[in-house]
Protein backbone atom coordinates (compact mmCIF):
# COMPACT_ATOMS: atom_id res chain seq x y z
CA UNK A 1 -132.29 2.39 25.95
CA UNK A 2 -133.95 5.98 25.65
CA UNK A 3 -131.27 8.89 25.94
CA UNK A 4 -133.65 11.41 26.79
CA UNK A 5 -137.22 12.05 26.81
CA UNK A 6 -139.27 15.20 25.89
CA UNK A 7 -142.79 15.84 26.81
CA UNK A 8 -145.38 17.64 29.24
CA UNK A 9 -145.41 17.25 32.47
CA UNK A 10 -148.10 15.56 34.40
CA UNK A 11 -147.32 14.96 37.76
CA UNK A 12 -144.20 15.88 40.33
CA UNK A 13 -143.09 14.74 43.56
CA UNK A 14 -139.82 14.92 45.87
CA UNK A 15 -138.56 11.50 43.59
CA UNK A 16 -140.79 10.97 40.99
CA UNK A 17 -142.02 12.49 37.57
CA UNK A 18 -144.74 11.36 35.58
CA UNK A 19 -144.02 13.02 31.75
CA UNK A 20 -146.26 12.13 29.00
CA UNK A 21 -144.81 11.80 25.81
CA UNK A 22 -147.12 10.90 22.70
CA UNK A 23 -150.03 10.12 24.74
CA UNK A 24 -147.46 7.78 27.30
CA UNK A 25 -146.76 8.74 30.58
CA UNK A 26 -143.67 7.91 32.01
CA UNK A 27 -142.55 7.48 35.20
CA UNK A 28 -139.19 8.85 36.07
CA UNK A 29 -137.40 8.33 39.19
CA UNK A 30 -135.81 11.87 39.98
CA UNK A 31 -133.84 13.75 42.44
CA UNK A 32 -135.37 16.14 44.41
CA UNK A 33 -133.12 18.81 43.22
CA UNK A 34 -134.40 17.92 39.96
CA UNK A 35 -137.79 18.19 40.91
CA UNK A 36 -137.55 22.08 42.50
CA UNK A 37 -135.58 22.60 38.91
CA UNK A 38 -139.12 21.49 36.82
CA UNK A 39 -141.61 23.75 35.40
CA UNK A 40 -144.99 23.83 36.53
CA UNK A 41 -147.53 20.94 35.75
CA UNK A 42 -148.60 21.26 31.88
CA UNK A 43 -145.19 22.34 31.24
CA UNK A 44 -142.79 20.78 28.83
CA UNK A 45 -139.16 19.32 29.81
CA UNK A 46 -136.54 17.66 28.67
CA UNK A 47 -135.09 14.64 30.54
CA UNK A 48 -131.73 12.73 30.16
CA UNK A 49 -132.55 9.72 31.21
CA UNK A 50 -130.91 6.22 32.74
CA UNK A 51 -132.74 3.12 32.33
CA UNK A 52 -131.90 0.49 34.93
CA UNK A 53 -133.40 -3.50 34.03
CA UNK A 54 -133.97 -6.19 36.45
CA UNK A 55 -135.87 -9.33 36.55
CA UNK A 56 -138.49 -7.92 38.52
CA UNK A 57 -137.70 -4.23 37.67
CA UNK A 58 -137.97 -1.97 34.55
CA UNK A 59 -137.34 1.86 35.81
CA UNK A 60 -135.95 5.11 34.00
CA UNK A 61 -133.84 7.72 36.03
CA UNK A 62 -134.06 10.94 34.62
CA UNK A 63 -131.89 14.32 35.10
CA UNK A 64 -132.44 17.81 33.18
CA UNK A 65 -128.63 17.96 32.12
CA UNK A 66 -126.23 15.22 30.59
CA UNK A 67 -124.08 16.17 33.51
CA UNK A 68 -126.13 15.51 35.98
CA UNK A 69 -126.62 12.27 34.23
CA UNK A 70 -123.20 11.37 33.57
CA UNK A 71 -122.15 12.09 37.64
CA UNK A 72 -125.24 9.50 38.94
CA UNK A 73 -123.65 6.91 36.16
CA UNK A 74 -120.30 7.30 38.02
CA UNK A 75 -121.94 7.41 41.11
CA UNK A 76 -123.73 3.78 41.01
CA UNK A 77 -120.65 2.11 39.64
CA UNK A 78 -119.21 2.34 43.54
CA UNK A 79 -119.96 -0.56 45.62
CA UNK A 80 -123.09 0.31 48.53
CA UNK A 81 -124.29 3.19 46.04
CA UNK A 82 -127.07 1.92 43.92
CA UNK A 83 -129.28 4.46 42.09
CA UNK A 84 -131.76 5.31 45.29
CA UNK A 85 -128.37 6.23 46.44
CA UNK A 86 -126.71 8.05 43.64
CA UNK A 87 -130.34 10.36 43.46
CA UNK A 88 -129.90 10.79 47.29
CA UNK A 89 -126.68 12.17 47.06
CA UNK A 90 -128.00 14.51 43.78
CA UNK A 91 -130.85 15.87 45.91
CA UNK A 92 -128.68 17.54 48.19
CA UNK A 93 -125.55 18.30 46.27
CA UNK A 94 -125.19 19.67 42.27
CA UNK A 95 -123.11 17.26 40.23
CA UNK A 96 -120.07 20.29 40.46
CA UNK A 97 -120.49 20.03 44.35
CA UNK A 98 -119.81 16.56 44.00
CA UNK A 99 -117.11 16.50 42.32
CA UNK A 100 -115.56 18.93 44.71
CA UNK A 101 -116.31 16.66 47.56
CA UNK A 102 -114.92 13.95 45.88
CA UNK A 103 -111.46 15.70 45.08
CA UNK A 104 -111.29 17.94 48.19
CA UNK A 105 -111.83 14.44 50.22
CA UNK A 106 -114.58 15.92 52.02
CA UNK A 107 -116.62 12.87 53.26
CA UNK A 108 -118.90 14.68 55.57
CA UNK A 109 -120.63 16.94 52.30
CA UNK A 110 -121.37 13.76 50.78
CA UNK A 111 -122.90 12.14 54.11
CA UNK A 112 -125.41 14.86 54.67
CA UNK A 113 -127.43 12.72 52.25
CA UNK A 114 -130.12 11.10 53.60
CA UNK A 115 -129.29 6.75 53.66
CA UNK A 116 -125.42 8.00 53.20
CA UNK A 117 -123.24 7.20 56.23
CA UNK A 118 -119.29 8.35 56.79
CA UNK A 119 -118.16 5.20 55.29
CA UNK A 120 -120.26 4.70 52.16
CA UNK A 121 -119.45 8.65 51.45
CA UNK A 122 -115.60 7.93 52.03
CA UNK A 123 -115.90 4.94 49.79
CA UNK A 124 -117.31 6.97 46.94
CA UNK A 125 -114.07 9.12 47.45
CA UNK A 126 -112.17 6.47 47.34
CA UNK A 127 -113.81 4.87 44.05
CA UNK A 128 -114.30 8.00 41.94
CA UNK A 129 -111.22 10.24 43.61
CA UNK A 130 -109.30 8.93 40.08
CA UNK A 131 -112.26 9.32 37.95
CA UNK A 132 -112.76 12.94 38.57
CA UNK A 133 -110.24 15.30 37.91
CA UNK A 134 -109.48 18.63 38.72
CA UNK A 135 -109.85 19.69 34.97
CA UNK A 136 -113.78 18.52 35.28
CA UNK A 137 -114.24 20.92 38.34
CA UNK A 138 -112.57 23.37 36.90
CA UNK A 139 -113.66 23.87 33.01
CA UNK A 140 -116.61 25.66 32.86
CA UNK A 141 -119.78 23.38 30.68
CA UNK A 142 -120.80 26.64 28.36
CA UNK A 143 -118.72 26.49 25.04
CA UNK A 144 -117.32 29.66 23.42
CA UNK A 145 -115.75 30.87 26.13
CA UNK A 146 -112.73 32.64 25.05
CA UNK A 147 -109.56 33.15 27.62
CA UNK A 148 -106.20 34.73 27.24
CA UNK A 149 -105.11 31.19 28.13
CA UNK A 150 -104.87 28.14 25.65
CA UNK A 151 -107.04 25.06 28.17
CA UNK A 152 -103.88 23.36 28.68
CA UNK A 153 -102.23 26.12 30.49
CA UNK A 154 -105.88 27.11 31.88
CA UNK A 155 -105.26 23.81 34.08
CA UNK A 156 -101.82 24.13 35.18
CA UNK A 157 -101.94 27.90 36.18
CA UNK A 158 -105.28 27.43 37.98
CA UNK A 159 -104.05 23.66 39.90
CA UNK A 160 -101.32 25.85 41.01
CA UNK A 161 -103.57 29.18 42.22
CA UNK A 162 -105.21 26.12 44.27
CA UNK A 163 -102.22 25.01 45.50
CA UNK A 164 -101.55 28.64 46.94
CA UNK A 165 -104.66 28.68 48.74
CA UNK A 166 -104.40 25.77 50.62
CA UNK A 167 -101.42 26.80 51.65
CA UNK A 168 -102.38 29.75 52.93
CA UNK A 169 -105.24 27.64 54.93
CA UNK A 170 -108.14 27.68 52.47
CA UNK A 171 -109.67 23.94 52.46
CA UNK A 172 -109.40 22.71 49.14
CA UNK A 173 -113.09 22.83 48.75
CA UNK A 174 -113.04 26.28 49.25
CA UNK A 175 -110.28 27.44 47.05
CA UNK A 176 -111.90 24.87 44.26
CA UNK A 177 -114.63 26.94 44.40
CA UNK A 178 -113.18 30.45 44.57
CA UNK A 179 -110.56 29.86 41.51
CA UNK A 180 -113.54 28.28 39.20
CA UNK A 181 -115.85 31.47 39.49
CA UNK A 182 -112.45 33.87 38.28
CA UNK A 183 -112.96 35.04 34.93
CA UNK A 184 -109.84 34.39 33.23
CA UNK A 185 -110.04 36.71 30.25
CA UNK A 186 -106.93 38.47 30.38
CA UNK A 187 -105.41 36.46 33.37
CA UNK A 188 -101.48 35.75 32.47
CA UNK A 189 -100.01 34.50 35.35
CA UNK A 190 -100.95 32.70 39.16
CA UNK A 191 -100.48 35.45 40.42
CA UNK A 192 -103.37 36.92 38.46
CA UNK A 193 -105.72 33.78 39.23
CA UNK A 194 -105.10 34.08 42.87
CA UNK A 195 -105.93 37.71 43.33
CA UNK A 196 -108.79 37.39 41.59
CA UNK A 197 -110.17 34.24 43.84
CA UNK A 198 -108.97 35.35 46.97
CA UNK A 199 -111.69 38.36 46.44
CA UNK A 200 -114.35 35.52 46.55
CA UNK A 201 -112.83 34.25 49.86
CA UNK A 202 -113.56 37.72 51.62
């Protein structure tokens, strides 16, 4: 119903934002990551926002990046997740985090939310592993980035500088992480992209 909403903010707790927008406040249900992330009261913000209807429920979700929004969406599409859920899982985890979990297979990063036990956080691997792809953990969200590789090769060259990392005993996590902070201007080869992660890994 509303994609985002833009006004001062009134009131902030661990899960909830009140923002007023033309003289309406609004409550938003929020993670708390989201609320650390918020300016101070009086403030203004802009919130992507989720709008969940019931029969005896009318409440709006809101995130400060379409990311962040796009992740819970996933997120309450698997079975024993519903939105409390997906927000639990956001407070203690960034929406890149999660989709290393997810791909890496790690169950226990995703369980360290609070409500979210070894199964339900295996079943969200299980329900999303094919929704998230390596590519989305790996291309970075700022446009305009310009690298000696076209973002088809970008892909291959750095699934394969992953590749070489687990194999030399990094957990896929890990070497997720290391190969998305390489700067690949003027990277040609592997080679190239695993150097320059494996100086993360030290």
């Amino acid at each position: 119903m509303y994609a985002y909403l833009k006004g001062t903010i009134e009131e902030i707790t661990e899960d909830n934002l009140v923002l007023e927008v033309g003289q309406i406040g609004y409550n938003v249900r929020i993670s708390a990551k989201t609320a650390n992330a918020l300016g101070n009261i009086g403030s203004s913000a802009k919130i992507y926002t989720y709008t969940l209807v019931r029969e005896d429920a009318f409440s709006l979700y809101g995130f400060l990046t379409r990311d962040d929004l796009e992740i819970f969406k996933k997120l309450i599409t698997v079975n024993g997740i519903g939105p409390k859920g997906g927000l639990a899982i956001l407070s203690v985890m960034s929406a890149d985090e999660l989709r290393f979990a997810i791909v890496a297979g790690d169950a226990k990063a995703i369980s360290k939310a609070p409500g979210v036990g070894a199964k339900t956080a295996e079943r969200v691997i299980l329900d999303l592993k094919d929704k998230i792809s390596l590519e989305d953990t790996l291309v970075p969200k700022e446009s305009g980035v310009t690298t000696a590789l076209s973002d088809k090769e970008t892909g291959k060259e750095k699934n394969e500088a992953i590749e070489a990392l687990t194999a030399l005993g990094y957990s896929a996590a890990d070497a997720l992480r290391a190969v998305k902070q390489v700067d690949m201007t003027g990277l040609e080869s592997v080679e190239d992209i695993l150097k320059a992660a494996l100086k993360y890994l030290y």
